[in-house]
C-alpha atoms as a PDB file:
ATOM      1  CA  UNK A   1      44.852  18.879 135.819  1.00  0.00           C
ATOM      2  CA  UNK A   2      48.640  17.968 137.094  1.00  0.00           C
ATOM      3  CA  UNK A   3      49.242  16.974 133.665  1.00  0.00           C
ATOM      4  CA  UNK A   4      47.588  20.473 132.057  1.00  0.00           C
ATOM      5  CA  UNK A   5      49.346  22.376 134.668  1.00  0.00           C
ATOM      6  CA  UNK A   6      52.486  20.394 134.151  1.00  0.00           C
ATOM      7  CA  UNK A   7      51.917  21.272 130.132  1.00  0.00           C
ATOM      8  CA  UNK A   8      51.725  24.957 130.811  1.00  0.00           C
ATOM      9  CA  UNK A   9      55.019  25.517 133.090  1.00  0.00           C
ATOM     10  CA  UNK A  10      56.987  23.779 130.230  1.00  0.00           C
ATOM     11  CA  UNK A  11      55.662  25.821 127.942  1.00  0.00           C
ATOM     12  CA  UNK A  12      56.414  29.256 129.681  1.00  0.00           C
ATOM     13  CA  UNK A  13      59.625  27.541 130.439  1.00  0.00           C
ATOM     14  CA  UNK A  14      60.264  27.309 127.080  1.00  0.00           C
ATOM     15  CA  UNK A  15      59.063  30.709 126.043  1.00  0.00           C
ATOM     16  CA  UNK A  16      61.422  32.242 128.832  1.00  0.00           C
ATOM     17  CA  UNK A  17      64.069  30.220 127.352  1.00  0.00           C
ATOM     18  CA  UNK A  18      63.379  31.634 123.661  1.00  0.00           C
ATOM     19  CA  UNK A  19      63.232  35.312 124.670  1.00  0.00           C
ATOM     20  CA  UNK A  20      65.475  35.767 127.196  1.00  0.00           C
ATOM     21  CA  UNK A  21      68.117  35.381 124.973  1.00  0.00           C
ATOM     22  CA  UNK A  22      66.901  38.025 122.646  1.00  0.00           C
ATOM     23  CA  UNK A  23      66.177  40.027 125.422  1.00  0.00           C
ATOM     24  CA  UNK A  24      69.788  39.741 126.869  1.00  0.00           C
ATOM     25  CA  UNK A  25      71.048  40.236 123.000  1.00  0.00           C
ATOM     26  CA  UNK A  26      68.785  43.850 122.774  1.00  0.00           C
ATOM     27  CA  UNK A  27      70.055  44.908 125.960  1.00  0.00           C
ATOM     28  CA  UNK A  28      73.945  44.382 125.438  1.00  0.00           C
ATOM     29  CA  UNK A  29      73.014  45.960 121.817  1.00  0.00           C
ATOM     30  CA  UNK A  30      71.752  48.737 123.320  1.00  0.00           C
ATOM     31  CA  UNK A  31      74.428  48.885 126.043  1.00  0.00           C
ATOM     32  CA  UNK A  32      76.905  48.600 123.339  1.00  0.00           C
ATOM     33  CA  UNK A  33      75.406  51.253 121.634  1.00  0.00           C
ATOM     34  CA  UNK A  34      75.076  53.636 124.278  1.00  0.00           C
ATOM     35  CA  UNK A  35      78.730  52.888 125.133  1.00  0.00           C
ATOM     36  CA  UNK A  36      79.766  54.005 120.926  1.00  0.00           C
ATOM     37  CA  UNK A  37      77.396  56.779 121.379  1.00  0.00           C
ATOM     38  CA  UNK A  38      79.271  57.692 124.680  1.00  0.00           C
ATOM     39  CA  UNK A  39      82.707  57.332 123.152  1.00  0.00           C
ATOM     40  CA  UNK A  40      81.657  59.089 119.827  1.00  0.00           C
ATOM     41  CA  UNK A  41      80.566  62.668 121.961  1.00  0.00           C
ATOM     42  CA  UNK A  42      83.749  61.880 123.874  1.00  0.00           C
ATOM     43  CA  UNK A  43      85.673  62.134 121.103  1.00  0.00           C
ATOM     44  CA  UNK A  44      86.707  65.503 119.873  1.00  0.00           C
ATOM     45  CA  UNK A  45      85.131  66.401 116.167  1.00  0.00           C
ATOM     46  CA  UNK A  46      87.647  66.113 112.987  1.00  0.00           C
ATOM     47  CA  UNK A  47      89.284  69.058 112.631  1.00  0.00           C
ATOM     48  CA  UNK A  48      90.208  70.531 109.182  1.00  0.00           C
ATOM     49  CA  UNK A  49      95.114  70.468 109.732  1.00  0.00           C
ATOM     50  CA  UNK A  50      96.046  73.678 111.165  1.00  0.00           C
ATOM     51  CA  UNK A  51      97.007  75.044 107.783  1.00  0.00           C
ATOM     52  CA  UNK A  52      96.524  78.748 106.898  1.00  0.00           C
ATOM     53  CA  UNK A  53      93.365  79.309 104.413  1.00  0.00           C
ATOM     54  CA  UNK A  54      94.564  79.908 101.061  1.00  0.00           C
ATOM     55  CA  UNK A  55      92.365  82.706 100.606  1.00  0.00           C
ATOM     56  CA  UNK A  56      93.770  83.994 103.763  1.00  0.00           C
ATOM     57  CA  UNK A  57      97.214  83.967 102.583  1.00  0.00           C
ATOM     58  CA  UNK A  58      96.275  85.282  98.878  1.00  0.00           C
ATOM     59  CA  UNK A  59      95.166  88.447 101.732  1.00  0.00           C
ATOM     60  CA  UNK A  60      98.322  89.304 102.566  1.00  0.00           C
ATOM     61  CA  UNK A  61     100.748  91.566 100.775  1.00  0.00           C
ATOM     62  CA  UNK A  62     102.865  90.009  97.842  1.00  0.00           C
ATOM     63  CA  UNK A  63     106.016  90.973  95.579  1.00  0.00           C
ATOM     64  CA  UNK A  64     109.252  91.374  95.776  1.00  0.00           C
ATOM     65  CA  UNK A  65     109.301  95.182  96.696  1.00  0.00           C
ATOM     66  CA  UNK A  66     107.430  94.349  99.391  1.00  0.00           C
ATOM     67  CA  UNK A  67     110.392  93.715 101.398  1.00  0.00           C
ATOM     68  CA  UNK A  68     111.551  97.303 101.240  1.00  0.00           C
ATOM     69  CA  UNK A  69     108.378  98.416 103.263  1.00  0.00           C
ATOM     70  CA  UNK A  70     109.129  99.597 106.666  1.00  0.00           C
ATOM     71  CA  UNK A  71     108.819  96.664 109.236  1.00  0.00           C
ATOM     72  CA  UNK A  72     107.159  99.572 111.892  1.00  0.00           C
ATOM     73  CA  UNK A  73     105.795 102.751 112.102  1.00  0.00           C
ATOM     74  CA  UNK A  74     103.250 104.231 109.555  1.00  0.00           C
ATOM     75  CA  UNK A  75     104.860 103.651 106.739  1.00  0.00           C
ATOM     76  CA  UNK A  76     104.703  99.569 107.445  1.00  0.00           C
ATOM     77  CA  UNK A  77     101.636  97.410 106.054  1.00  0.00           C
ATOM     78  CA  UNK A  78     100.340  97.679 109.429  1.00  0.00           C
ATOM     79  CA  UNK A  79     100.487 101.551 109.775  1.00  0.00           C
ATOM     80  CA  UNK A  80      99.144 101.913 106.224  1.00  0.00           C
ATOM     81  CA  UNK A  81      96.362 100.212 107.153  1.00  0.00           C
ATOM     82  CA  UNK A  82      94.842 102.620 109.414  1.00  0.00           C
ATOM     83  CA  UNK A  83      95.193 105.367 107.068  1.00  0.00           C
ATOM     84  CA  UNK A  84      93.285 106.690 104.073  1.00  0.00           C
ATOM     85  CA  UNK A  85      95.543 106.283 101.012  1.00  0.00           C
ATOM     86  CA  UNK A  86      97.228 109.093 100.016  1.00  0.00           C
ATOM     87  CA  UNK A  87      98.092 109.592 103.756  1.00  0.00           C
ATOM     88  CA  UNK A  88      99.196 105.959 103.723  1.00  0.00           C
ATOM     89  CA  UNK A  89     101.117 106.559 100.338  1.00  0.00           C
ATOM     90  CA  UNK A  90     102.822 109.706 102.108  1.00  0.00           C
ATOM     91  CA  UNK A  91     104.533 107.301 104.943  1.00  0.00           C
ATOM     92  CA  UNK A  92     105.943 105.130 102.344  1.00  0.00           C
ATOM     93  CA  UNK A  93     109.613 105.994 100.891  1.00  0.00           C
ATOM     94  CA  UNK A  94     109.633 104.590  98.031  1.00  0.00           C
ATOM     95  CA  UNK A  95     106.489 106.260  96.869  1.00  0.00           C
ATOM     96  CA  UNK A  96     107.570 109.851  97.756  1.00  0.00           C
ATOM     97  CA  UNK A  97     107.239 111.171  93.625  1.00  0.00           C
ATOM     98  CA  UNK A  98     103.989 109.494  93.451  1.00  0.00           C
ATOM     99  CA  UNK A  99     102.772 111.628  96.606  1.00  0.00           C
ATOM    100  CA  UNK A 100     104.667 114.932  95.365  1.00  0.00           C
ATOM    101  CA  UNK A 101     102.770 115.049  92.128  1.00  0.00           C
ATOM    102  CA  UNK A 102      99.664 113.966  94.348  1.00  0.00           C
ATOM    103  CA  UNK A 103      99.824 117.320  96.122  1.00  0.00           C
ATOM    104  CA  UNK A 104     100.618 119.017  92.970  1.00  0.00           C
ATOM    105  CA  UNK A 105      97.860 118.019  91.361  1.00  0.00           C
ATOM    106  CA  UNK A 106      95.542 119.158  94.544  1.00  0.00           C
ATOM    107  CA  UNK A 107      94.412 115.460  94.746  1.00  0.00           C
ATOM    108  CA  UNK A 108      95.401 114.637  98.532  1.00  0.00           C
ATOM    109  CA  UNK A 109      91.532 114.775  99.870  1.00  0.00           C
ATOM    110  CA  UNK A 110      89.797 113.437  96.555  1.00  0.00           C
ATOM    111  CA  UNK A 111      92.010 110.012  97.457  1.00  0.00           C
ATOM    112  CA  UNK A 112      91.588 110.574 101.025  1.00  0.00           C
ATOM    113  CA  UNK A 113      88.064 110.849 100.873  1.00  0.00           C
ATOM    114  CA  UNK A 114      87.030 108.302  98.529  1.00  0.00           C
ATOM    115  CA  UNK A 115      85.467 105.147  99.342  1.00  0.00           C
ATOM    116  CA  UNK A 116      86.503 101.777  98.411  1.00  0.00           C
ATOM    117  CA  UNK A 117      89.083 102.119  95.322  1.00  0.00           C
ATOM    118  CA  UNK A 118      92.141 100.673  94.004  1.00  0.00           C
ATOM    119  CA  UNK A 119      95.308 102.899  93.292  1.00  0.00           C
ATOM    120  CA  UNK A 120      98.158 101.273  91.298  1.00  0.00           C
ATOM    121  CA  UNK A 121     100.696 103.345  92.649  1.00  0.00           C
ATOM    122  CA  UNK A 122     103.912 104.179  90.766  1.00  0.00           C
ATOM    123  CA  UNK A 123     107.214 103.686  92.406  1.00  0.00           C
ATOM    124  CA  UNK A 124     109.746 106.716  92.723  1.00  0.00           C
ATOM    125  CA  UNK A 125     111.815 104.250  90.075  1.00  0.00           C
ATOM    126  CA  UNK A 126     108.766 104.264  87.750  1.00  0.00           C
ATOM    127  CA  UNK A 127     108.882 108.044  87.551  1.00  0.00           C
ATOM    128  CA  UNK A 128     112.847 107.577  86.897  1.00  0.00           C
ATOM    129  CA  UNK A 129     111.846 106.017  83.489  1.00  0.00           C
ATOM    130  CA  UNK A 130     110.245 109.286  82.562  1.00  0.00           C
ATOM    131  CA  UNK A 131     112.664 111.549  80.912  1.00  0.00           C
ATOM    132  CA  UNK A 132     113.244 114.197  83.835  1.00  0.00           C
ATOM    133  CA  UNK A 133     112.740 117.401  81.023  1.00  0.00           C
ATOM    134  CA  UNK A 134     109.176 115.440  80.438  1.00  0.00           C
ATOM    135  CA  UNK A 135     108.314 114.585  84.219  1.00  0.00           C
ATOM    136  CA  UNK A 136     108.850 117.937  84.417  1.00  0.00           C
ATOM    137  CA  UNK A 137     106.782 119.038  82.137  1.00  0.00           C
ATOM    138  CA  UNK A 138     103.628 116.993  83.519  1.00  0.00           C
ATOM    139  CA  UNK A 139     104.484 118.257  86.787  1.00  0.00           C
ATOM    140  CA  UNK A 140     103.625 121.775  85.919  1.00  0.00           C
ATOM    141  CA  UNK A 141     100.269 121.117  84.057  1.00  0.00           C
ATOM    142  CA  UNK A 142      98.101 119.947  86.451  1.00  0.00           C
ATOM    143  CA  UNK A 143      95.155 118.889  84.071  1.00  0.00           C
ATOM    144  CA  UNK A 144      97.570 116.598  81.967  1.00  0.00           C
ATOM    145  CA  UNK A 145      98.996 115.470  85.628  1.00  0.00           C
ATOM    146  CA  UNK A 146      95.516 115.325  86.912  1.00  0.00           C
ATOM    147  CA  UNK A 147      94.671 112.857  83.836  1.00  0.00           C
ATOM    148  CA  UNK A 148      97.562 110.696  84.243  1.00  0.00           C
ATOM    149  CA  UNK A 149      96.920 110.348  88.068  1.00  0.00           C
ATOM    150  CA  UNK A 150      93.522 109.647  88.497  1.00  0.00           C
ATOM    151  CA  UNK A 151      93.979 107.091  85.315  1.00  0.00           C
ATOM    152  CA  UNK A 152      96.069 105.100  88.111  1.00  0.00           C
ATOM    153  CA  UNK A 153      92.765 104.818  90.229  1.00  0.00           C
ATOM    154  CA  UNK A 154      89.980 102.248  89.876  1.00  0.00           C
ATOM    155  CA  UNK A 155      86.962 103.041  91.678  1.00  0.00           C
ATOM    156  CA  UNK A 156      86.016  99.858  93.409  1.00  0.00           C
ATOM    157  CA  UNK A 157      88.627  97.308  95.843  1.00  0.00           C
ATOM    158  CA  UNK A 158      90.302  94.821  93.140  1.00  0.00           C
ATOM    159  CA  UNK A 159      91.290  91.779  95.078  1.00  0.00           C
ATOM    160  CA  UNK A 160      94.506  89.887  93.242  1.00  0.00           C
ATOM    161  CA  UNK A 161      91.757  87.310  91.652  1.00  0.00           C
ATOM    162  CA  UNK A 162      90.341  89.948  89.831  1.00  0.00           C
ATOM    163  CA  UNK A 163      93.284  91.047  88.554  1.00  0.00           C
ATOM    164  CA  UNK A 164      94.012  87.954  86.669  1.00  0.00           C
ATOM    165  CA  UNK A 165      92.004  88.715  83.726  1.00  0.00           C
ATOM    166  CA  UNK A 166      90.547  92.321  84.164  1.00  0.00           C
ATOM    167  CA  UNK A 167      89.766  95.328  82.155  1.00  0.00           C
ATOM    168  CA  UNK A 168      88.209  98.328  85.036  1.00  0.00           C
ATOM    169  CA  UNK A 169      87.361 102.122  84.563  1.00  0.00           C
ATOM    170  CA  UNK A 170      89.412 104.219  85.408  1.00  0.00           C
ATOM    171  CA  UNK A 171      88.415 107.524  87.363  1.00  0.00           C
ATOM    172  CA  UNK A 172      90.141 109.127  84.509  1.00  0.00           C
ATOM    173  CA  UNK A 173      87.040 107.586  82.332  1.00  0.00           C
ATOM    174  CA  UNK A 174      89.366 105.364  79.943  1.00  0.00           C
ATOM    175  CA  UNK A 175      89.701 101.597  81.215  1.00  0.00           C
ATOM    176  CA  UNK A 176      92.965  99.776  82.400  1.00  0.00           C
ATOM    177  CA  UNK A 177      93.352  96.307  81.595  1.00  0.00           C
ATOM    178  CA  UNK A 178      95.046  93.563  84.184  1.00  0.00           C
ATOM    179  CA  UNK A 179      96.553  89.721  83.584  1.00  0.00           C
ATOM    180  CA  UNK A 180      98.694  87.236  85.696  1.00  0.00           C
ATOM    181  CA  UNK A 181      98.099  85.032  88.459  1.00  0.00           C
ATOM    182  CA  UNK A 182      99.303  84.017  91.700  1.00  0.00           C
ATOM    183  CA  UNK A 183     101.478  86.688  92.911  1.00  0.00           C
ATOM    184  CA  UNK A 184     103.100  88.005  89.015  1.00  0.00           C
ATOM    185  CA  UNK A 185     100.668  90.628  87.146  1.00  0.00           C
ATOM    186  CA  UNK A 186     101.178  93.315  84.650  1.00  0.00           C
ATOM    187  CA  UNK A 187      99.036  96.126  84.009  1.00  0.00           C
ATOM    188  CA  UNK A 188      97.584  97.371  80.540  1.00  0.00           C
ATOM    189  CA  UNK A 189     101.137  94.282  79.706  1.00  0.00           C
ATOM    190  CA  UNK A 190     103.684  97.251  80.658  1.00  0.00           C
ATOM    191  CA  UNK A 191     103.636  97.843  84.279  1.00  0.00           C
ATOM    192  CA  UNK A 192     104.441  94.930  86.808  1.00  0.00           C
ATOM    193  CA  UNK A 193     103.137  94.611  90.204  1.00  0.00           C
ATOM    194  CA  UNK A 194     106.035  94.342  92.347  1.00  0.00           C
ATOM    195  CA  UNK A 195     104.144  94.916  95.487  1.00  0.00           C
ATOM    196  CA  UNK A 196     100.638  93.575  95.754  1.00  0.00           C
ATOM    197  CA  UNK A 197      97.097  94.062  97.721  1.00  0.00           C
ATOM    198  CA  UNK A 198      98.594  96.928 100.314  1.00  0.00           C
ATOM    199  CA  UNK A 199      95.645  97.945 102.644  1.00  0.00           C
ATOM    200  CA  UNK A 200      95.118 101.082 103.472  1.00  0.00           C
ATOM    201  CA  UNK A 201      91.701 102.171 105.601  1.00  0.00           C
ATOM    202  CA  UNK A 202      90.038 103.065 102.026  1.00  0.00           C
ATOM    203  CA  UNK A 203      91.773 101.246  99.000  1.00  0.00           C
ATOM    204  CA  UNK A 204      93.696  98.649  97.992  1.00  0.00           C
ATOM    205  CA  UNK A 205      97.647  99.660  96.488  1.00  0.00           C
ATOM    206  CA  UNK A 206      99.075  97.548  93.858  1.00  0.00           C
ATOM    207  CA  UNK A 207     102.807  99.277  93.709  1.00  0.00           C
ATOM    208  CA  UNK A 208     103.735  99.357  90.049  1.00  0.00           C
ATOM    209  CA  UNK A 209     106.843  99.793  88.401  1.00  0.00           C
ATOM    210  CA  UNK A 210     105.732 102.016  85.755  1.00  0.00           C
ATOM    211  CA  UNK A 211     103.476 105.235  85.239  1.00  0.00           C
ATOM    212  CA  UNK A 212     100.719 103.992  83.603  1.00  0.00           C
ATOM    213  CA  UNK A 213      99.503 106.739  80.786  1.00  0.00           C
ATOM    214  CA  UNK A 214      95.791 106.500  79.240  1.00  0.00           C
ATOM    215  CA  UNK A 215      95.068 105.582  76.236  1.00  0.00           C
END
């Protein structure tokens, strides 16, 4: 019986001596594990560099001219931006012609009023092209005027990535065509935009250095 009992004790001796080690392994395993796991919620997430977004940058304005735009007040990106576009337009300096034959043409609320256009908006210098006896001219008939205004005015918000390769309708009826990329374009390969993707509380404003005419 000594001998049987003797038997058994070495034997659960020897089992002890088998697991425990395993056991001990599992446990500083898991203890180890627990211990990454802690670390790993300790440590803050990876964070994208604190770089602004491309896209967010392609948002802003763009262009040379742009540097002539009032820094404050209503006429400056940020004052343009609360107001409906011809409003907006009216604010800026160098786009005083472009507003004049606006309100000549009695298109002030038609602009104001719309929703969600584009108007490539002719400098005062882009009217200067125009022969003054023919600007003249245009002035005074307001369905020719009417024509060549409301050709300047896409009926949907063109975003510069659109512009690279476009061809849009008018709300004159005829289509415009657009190329370029980054921040050069031309429009219809005559009229550069030298200030790009103004906001104004209804439209987007490409400033152009040219009066576009349809075709």
């Amino acid at each position: 019986m000594s001998s049987t009992l003797r038997f058994r004790r070495t034997a659960l001796a020897v089992a002890a001596a088998a697991v425990l080690p395993f056991a001990l392994a599992a446990c500083s395993d898991s203890g180890s594990d627990s211990a990454s796991s802690d670390k790993s919620s300790d440590a803050p997430a990876a964070s994208q560099p604190a770089t602004p977004d491309a896209s967010m940058a392609m948002d802003k304005p763009f262009g040379p001219a742009c540097a002539g735009v009032p820094a404050e007040g209503a006429g400056s990106f940020d004052g343009m931006a609360k107001d409906p576009v011809a409003t907006a337009a009216s604010n800026n300096p160098a786009l005083s012609t472009l507003v004049a034959a606006v309100k000549q043409a009695g298109l002030v609320d038609t602009l104001n009023n719309a929703k969600d256009i584009t108007v490539f908006a002719p400098t005062n210098d882009a009217f200067a092209k125009i022969p003054k006896a023919d600007l003249d001219k245009v002035l005074a008939d307001k369905a020719t005027l009417t024509k060549i205004l409301t050709y300047h005015v896409v009926g949907q918000k063109l975003t510069p990535k659109q512009l690279e390769n476009g061809s849009f309708d008018t709300l004159e009826k005829t289509k415009l065509t657009t190329t370029g990329s980054g921040e050069s374009y031309k429009v219809n390969d005559t009229a550069n935009v030298v200030c790009g993707n103004v906001k104004t509380a209804n439209a987007n404003v490409y400033i152009v250095d040219t009066v576009l005419m349809p075709k």
